[in-house]
N, C-alpha and C. Protein backbone atom coordinates (compact mmCIF):
# COMPACT_ATOMS: atom_id res chain seq x y z
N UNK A 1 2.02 -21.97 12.96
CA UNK A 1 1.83 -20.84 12.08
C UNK A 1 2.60 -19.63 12.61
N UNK A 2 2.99 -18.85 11.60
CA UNK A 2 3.60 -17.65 12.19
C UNK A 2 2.68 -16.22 11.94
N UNK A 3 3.16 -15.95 12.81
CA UNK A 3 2.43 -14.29 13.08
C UNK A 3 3.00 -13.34 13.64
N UNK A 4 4.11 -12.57 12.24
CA UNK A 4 5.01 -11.53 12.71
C UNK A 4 4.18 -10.10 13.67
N UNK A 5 4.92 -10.10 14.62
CA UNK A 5 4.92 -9.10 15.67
C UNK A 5 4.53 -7.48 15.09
N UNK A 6 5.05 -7.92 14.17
CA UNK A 6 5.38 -6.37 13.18
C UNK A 6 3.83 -5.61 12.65
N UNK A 7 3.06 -6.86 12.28
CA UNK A 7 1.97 -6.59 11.56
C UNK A 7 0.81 -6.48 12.38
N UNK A 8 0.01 -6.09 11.82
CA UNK A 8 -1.58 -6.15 12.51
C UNK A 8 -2.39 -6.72 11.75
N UNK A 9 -3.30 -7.24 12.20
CA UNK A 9 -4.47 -8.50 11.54
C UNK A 9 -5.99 -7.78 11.45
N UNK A 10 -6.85 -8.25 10.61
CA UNK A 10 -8.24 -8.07 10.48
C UNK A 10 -8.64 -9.72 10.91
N UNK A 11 -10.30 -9.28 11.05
CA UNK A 11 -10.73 -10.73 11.58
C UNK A 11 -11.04 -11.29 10.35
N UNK A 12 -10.84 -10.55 9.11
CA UNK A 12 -11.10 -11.12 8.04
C UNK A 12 -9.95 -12.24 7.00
N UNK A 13 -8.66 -11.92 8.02
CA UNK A 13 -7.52 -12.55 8.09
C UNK A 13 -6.94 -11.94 6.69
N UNK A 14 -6.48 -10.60 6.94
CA UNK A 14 -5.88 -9.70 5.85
C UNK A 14 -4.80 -9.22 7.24
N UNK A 15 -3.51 -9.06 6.80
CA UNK A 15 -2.44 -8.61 7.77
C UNK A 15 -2.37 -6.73 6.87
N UNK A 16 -1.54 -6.14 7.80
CA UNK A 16 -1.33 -4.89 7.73
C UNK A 16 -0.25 -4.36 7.96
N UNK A 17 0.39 -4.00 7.04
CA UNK A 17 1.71 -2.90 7.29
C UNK A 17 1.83 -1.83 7.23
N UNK A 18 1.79 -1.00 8.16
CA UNK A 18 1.83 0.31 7.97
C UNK A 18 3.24 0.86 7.98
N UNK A 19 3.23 2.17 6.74
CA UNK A 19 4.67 2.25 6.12
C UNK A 19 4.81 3.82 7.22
N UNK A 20 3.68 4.40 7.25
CA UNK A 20 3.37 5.89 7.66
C UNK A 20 2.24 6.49 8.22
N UNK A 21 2.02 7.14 8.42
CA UNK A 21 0.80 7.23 8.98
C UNK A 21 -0.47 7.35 8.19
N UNK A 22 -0.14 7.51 6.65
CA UNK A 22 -1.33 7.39 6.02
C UNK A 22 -1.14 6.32 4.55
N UNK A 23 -0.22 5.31 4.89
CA UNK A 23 0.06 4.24 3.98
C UNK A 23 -0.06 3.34 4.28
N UNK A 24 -0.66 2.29 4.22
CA UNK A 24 0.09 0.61 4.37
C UNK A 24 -0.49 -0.61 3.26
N UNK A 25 0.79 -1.43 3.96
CA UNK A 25 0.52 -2.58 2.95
C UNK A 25 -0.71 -3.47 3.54
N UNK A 26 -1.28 -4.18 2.62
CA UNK A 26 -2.37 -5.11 2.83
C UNK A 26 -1.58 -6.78 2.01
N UNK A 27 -2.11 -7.63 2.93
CA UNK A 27 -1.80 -8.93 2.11
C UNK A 27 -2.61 -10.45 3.13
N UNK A 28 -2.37 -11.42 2.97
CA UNK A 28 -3.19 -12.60 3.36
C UNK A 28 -2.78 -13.18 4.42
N UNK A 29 -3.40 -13.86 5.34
CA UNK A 29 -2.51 -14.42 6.38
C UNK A 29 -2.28 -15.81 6.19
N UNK A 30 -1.41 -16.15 6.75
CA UNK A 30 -0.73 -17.64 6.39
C UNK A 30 -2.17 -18.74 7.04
N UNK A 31 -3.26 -18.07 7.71
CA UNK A 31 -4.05 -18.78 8.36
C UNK A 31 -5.31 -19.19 7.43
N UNK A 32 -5.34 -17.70 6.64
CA UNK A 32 -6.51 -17.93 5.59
C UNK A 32 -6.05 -18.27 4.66
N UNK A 33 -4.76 -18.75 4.17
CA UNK A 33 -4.52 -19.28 3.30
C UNK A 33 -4.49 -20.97 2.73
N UNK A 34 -4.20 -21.29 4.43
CA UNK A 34 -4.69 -22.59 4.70
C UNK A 34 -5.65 -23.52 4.89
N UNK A 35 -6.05 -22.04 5.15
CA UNK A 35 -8.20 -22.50 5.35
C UNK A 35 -8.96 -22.35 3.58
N UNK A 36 -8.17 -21.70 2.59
CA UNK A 36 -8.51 -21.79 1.47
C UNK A 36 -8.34 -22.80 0.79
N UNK A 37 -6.74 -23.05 0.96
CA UNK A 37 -6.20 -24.70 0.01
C UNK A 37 -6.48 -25.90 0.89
N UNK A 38 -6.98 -25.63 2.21
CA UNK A 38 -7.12 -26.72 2.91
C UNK A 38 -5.75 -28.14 3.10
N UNK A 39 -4.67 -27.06 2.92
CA UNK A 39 -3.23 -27.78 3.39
C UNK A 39 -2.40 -28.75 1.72
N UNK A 40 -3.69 -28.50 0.94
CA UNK A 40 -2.92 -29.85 -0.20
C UNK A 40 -3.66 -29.24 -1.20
N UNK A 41 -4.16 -27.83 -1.42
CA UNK A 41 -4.42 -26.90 -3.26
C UNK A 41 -3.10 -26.44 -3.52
N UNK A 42 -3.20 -25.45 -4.43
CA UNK A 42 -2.68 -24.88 -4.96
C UNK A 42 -3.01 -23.23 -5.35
N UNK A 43 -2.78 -22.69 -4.75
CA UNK A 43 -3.50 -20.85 -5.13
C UNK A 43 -3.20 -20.88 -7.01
N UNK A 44 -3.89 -20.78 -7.93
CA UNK A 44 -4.15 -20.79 -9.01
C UNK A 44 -4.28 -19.49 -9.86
N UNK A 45 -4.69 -18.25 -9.14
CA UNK A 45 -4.64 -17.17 -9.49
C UNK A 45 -5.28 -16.28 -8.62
N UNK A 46 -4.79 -14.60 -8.78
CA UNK A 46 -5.27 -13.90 -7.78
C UNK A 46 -5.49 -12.62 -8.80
N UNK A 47 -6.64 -12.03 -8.30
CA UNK A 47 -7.73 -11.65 -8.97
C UNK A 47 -7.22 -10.04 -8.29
N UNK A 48 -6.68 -8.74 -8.94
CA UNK A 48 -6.41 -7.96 -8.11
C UNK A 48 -6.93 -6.54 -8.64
N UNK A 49 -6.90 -5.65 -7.77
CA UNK A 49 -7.79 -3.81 -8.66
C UNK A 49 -6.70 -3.33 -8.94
N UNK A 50 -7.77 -2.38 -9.56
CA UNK A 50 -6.40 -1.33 -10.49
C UNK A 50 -5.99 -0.45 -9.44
N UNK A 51 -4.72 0.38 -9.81
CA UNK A 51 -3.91 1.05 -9.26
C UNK A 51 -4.87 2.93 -9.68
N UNK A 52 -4.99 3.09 -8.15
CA UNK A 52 -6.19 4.26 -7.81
C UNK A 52 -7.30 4.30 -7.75
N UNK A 53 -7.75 3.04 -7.64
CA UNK A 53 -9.73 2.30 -7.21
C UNK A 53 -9.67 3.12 -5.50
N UNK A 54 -10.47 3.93 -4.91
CA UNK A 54 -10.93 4.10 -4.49
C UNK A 54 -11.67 3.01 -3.48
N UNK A 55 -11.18 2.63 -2.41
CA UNK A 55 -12.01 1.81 -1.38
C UNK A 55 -12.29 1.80 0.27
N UNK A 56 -13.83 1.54 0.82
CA UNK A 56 -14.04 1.40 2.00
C UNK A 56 -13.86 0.58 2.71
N UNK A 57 -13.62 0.58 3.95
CA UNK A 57 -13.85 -0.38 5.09
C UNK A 57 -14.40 -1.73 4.37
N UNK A 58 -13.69 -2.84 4.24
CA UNK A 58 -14.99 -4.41 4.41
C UNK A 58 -14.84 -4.18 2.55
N UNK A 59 -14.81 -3.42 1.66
CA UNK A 59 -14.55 -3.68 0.06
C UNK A 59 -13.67 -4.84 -0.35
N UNK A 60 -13.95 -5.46 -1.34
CA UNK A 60 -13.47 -6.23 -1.80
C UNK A 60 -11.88 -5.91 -2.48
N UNK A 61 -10.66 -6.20 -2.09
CA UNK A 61 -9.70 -5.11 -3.03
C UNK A 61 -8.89 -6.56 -4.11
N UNK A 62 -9.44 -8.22 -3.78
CA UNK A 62 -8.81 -9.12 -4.82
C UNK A 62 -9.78 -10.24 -4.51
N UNK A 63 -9.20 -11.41 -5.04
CA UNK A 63 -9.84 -12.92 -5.26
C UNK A 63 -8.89 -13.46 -5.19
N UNK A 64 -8.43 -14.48 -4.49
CA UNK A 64 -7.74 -15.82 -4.41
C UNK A 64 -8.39 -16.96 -5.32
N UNK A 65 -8.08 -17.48 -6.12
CA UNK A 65 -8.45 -18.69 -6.55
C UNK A 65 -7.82 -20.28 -6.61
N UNK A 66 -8.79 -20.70 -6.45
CA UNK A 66 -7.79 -22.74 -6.16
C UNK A 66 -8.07 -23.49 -6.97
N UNK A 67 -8.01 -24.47 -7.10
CA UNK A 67 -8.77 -25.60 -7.70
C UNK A 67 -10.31 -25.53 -7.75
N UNK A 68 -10.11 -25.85 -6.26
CA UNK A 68 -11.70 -26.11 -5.53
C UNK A 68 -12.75 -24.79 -4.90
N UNK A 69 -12.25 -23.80 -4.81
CA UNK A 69 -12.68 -22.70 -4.19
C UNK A 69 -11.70 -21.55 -4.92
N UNK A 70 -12.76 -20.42 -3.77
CA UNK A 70 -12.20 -18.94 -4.17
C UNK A 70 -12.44 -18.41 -3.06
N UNK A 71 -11.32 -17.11 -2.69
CA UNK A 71 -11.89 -16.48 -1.11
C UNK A 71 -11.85 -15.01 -1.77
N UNK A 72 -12.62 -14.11 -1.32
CA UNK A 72 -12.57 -12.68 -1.34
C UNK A 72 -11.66 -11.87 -0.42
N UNK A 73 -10.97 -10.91 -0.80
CA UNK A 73 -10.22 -10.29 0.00
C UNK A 73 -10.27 -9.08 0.43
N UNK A 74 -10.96 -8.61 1.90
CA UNK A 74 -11.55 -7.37 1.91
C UNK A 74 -10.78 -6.54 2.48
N UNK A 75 -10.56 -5.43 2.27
CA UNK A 75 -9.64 -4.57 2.68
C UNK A 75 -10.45 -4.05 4.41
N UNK A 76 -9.40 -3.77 5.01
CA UNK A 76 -9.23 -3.27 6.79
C UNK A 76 -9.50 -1.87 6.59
N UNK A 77 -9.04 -1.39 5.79
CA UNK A 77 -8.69 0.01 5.37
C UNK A 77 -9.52 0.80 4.53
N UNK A 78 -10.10 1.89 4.77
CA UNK A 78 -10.20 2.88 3.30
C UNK A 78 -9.71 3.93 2.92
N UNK A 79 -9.31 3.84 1.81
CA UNK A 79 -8.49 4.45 1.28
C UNK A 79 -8.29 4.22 -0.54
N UNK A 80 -6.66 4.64 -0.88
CA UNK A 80 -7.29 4.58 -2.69
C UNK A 80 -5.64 3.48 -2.46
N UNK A 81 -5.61 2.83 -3.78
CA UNK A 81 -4.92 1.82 -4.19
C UNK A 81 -3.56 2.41 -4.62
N UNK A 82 -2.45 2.95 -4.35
CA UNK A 82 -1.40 3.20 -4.75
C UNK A 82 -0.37 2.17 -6.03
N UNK A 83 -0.55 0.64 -5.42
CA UNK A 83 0.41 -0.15 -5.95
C UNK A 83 -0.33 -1.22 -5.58
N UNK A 84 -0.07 -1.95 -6.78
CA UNK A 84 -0.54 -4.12 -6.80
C UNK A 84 0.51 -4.20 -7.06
N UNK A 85 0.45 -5.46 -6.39
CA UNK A 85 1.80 -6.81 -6.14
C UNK A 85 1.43 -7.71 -7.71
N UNK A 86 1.93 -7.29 -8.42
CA UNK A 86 1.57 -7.99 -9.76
C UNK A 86 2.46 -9.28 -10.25
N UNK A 87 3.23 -8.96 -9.03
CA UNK A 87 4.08 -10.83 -8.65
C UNK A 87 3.11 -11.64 -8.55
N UNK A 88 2.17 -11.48 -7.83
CA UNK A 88 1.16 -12.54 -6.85
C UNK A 88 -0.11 -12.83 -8.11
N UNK A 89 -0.47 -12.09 -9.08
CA UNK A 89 -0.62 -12.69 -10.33
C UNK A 89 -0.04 -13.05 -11.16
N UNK A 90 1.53 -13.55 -11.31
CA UNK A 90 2.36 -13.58 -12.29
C UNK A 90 2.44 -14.89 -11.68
N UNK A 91 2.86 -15.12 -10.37
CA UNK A 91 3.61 -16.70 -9.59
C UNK A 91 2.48 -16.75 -8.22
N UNK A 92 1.16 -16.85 -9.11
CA UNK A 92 0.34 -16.93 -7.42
C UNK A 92 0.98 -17.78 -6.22
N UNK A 93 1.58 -18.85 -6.68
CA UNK A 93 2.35 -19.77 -5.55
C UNK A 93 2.83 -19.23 -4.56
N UNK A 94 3.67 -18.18 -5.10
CA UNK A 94 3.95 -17.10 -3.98
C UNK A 94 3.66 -16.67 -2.74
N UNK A 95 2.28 -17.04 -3.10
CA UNK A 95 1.65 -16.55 -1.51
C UNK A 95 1.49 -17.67 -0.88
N UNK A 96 1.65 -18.94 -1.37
CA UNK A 96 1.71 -19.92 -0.02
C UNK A 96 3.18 -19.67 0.11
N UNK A 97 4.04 -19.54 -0.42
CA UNK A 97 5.53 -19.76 -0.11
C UNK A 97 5.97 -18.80 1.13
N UNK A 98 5.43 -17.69 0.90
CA UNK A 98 5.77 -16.76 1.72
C UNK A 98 4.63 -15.58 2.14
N UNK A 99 3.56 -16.06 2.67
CA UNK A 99 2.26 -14.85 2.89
C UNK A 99 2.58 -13.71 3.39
N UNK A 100 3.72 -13.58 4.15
CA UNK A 100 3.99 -11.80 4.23
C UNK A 100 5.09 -11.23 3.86
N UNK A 101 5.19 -11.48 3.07
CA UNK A 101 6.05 -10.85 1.66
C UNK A 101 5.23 -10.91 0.35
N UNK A 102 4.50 -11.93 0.52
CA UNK A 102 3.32 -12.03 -0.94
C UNK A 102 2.32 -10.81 -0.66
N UNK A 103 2.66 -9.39 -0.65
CA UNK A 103 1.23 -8.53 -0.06
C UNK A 103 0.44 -8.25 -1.69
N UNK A 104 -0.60 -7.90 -1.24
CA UNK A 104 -1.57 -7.32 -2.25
C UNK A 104 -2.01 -6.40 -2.79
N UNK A 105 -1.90 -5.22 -2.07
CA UNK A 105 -2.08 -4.01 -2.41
C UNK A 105 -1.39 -2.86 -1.49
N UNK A 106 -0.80 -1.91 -1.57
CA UNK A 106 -0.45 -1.11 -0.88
C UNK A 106 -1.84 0.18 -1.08
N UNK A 107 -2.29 0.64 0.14
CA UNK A 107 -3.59 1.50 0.60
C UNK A 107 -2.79 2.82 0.68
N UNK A 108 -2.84 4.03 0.19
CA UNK A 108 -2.54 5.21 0.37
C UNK A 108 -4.15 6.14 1.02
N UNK A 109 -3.44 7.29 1.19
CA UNK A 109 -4.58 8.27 1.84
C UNK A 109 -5.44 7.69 2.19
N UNK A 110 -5.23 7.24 3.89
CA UNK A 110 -6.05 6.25 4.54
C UNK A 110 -6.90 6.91 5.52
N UNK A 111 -7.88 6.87 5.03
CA UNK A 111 -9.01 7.75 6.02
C UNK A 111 -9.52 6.81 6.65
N UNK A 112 -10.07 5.78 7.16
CA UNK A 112 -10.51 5.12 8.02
C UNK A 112 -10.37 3.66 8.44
N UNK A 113 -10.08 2.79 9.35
CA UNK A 113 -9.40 1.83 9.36
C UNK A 113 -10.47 0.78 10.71
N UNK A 114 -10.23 -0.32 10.07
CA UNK A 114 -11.59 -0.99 11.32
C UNK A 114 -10.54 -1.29 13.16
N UNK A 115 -10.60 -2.00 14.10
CA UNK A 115 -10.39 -2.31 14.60
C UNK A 115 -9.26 -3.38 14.35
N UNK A 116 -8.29 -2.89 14.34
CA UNK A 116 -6.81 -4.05 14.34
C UNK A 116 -6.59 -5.10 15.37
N UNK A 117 -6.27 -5.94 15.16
CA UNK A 117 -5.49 -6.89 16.23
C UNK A 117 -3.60 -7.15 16.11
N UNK A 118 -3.50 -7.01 16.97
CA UNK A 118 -1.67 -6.98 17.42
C UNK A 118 -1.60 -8.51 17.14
N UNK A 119 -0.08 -9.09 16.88
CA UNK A 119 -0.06 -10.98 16.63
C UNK A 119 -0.79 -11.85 17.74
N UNK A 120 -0.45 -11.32 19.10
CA UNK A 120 -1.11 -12.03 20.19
C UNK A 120 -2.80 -12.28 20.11
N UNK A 121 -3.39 -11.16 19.57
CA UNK A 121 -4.71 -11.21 19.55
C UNK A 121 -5.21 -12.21 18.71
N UNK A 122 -4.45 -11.49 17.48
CA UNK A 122 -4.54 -12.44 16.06
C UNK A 122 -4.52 -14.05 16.66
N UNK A 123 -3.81 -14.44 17.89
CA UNK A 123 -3.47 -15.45 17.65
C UNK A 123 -4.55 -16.23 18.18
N UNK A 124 -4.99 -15.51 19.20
CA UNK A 124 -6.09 -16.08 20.13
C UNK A 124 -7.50 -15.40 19.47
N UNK A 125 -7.37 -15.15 18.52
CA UNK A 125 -8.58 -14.89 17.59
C UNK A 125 -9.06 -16.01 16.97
N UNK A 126 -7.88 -16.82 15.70
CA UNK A 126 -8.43 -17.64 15.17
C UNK A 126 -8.06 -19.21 16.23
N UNK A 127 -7.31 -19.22 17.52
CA UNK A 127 -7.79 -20.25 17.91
C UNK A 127 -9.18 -20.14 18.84
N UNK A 128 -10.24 -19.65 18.83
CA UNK A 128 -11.58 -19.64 18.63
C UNK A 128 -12.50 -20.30 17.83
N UNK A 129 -11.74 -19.96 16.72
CA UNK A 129 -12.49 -20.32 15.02
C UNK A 129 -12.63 -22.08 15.00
């Protein structure tokens, strides 16, 4: 699995890009994505908020959907919703093809943010799990 250097992780397995100091992108990690389709689904649709929803720490900001399941996607961040990736409901596939470029929401005016993990952590996080 890969786990660009660049990004920072939640334990909820949501990656993080920060553009500025009070922006970043949010999107899925290639880890929870695998743990959703279980290596042989298909992501089927993704369930996403409107552009200026208002959200806290641990909020729900989309839905992944499969065949067989659905995962919730909670935002790291609070803050308000600037921009959806309205690719990732148009060609959900997308996000297995490429999970960090498939992001989900970009977070503006970010007032509070949980505990990040750097890739190394991330990495030795979910080999725990």
């Amino acid at each position: 699995m890969i786990f660009p250097e660049e990004l920072f992780y939640s334990r909820s397995h949501s990656w993080v890009k920060f553009e500025d100091g009070t922006t970043a992108t949010i999107g899925v990690t290639e880890y929870a994505l695998s743990e959703l389709n279980d290596g042989n689904g298909s992501i089927e649709s993704v369930d996403l908020p409107e552009e200026g929803e208002e959200f806290d720490i641990g909020d729900v900001v989309g839905t992944i959907k499969t065949a067989d399941s659905s995962a919730e996607i909670n935002t790291p961040l609070a803050g308000r919703a600037a921009d959806i990736n309205e690719d990732v409901q148009d060609e959900p596939s997308c996000m297995s093809d490429d999970p960090y470029e498939a992001w989900i929401v970009k977070i503006e005016k970010i007032s509070d943010r949980e505990d990040l993990l750097d890739a190394e952590e991330y990495k030795e996080y979910i080999n725990t799990l």
